[in-house]
Protein backbone atom coordinates (compact mmCIF):
# COMPACT_ATOMS: atom_id res chain seq x y z
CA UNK A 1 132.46 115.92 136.98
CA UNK A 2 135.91 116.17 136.80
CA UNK A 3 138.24 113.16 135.40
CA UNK A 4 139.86 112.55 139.25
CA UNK A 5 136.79 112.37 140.74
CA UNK A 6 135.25 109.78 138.01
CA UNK A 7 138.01 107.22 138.25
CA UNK A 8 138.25 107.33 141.96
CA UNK A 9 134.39 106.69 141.92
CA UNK A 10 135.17 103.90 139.50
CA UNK A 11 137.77 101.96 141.34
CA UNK A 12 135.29 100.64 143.59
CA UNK A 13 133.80 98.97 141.24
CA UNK A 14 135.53 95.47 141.38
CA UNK A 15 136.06 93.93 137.70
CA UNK A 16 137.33 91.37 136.14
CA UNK A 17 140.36 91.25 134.58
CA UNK A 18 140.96 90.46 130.87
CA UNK A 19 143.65 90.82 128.04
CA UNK A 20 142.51 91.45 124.72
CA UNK A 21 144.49 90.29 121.75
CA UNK A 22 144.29 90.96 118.22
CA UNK A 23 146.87 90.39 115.27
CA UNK A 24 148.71 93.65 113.31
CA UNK A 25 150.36 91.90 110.34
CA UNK A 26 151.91 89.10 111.37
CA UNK A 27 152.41 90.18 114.92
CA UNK A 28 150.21 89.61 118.16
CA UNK A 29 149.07 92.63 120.15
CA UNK A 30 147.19 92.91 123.35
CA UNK A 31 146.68 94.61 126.26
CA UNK A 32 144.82 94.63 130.12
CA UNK A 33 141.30 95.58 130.04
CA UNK A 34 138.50 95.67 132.76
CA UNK A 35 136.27 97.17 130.64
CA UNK A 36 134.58 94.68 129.55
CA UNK A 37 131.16 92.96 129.65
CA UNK A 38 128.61 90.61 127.97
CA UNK A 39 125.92 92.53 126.02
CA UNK A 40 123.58 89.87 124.75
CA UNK A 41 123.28 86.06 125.57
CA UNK A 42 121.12 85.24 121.74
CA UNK A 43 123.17 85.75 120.05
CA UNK A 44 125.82 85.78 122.09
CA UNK A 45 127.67 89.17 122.15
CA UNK A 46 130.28 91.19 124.00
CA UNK A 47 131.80 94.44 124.49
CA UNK A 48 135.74 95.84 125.19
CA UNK A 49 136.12 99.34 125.47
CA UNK A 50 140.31 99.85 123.89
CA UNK A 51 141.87 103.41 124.17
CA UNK A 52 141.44 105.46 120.99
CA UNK A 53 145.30 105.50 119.18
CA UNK A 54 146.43 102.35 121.33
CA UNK A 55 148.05 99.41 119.35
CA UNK A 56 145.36 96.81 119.95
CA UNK A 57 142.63 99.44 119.18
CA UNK A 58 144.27 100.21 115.80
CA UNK A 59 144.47 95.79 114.88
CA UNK A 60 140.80 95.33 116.28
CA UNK A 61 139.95 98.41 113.90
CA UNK A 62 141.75 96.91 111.07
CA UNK A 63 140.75 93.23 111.26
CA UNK A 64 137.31 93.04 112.95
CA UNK A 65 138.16 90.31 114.97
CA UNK A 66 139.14 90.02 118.72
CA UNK A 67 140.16 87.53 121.97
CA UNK A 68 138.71 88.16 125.63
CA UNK A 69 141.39 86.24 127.85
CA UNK A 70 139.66 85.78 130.86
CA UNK A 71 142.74 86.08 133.95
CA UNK A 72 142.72 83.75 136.49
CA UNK A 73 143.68 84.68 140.03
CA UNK A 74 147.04 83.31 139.62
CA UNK A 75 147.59 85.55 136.97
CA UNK A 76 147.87 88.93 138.09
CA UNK A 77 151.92 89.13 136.68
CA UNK A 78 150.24 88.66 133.33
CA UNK A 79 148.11 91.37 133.77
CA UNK A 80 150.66 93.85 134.42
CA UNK A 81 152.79 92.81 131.60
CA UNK A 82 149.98 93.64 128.93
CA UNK A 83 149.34 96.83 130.62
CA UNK A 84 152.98 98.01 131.71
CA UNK A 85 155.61 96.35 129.23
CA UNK A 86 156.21 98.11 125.98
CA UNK A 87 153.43 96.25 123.06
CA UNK A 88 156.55 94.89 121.15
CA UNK A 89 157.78 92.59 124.31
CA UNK A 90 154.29 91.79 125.32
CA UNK A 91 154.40 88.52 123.83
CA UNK A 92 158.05 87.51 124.48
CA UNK A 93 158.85 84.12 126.12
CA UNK A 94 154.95 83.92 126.33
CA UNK A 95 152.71 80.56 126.16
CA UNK A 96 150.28 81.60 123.16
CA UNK A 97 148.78 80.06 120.00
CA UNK A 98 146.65 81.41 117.29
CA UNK A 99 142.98 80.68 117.65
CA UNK A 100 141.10 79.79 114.37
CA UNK A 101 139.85 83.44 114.12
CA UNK A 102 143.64 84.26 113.44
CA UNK A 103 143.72 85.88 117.36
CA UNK A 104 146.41 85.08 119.99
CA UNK A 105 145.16 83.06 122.38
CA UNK A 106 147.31 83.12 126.08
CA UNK A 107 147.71 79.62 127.77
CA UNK A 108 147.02 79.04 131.36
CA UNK A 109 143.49 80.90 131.63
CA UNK A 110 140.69 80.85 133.22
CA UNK A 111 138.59 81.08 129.97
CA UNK A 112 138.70 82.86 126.56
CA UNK A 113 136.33 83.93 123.98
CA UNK A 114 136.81 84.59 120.21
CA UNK A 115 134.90 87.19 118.72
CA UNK A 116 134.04 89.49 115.39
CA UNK A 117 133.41 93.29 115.72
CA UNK A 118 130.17 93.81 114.73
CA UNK A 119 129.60 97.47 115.46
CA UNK A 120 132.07 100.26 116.90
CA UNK A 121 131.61 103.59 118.86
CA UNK A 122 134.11 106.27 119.33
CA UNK A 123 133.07 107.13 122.79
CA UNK A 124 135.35 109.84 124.48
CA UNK A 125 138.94 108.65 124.73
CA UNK A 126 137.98 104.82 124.17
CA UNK A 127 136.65 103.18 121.24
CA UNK A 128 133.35 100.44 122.25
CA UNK A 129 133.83 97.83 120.09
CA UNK A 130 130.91 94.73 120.11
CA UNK A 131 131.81 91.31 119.58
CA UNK A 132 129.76 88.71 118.42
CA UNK A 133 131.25 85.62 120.27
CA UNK A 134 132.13 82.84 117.69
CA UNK A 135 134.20 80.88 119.74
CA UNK A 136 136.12 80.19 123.40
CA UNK A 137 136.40 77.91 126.22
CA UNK A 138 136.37 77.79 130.13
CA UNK A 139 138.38 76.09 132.96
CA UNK A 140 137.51 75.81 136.51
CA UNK A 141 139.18 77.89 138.26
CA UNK A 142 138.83 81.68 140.11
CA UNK A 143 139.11 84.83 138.55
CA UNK A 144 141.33 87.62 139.41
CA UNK A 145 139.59 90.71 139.92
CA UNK A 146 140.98 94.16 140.38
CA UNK A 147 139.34 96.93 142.65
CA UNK A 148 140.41 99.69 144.52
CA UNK A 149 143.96 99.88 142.74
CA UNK A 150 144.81 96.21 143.68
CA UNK A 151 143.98 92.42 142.40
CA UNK A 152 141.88 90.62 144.66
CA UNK A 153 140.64 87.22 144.40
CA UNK A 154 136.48 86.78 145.36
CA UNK A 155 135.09 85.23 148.46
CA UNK A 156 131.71 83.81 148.58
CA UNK A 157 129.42 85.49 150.95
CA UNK A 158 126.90 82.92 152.89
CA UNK A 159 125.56 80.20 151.28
């Protein structure tokens, strides 16, 4: 199948929308990801899939340790930031701490979770890295999704 074909196939496939952060140095990196999933609830366990090269592939690779920021729906200009702006002025005039892992951790979201790599697969152009979830937290709220080349926000159907 060729490439074209397999990502227009996959943008109907509504995700969620995530940011993954990790720490190069001294400095937070991150960057938009919908691919991402839980693997395992005992013990609990997670998987990103990062571009192979990318910044935040490199500090994940280097540290072994990872944060899911789960978007909410309000959130979609923080989406585009991590996945348009250049990685140096990603964080700039940003609400973020450092979790206890030694991860940035964005303010404002829906819910994050801290995890340590416990395995990695180079798997065509993206590297599958698996989490083991150590720590996070959740907010009521509603997620931001992104489908079809757009964010959306989910409806419930029936009841």
């Amino acid at each position: 199948m060729e490439s074209d074909q397999f990502r227009g196939i996959m943008r109907q496939l509504a995700t969620g929308v995530t940011v993954v952060t990790s720490r190069s140095g001294t400095e937070p990196v991150g960057m938009t990801v919908s691919a991402f999933n839980s693997v395992a609830v005992d013990p609990p366990l997670v998987l990103v899939c990062l571009t192979v090269g990318g910044a935040t592939t490199m500090a994940v690779s280097a540290t072994n340790k990872f944060t899911v920021n789960i978007l909410a729906d309000d959130q979609a200009e923080l989406s585009n930031r991590f996945a348009f702006t250049e990685q140096e002025q990603r964080f700039d005039e940003l609400e973020w701490t450092w979790t206890e892992l030694g991860t940035p951790r964005l303010h404002g979201l829906l819910a994050h979770l801290d995890c340590e790599v416990t395995d990695a697969v180079v798997a065509g152009d993206h590297v599958v890295f698996i989490g083991a979830v150590v720590g996070g937290d959740r907010h009521d709220g509603t997620p931001l999704m992104y489908t079809d080349g757009g964010y959306h926000r989910p409806e419930p159907i029936g009841s």
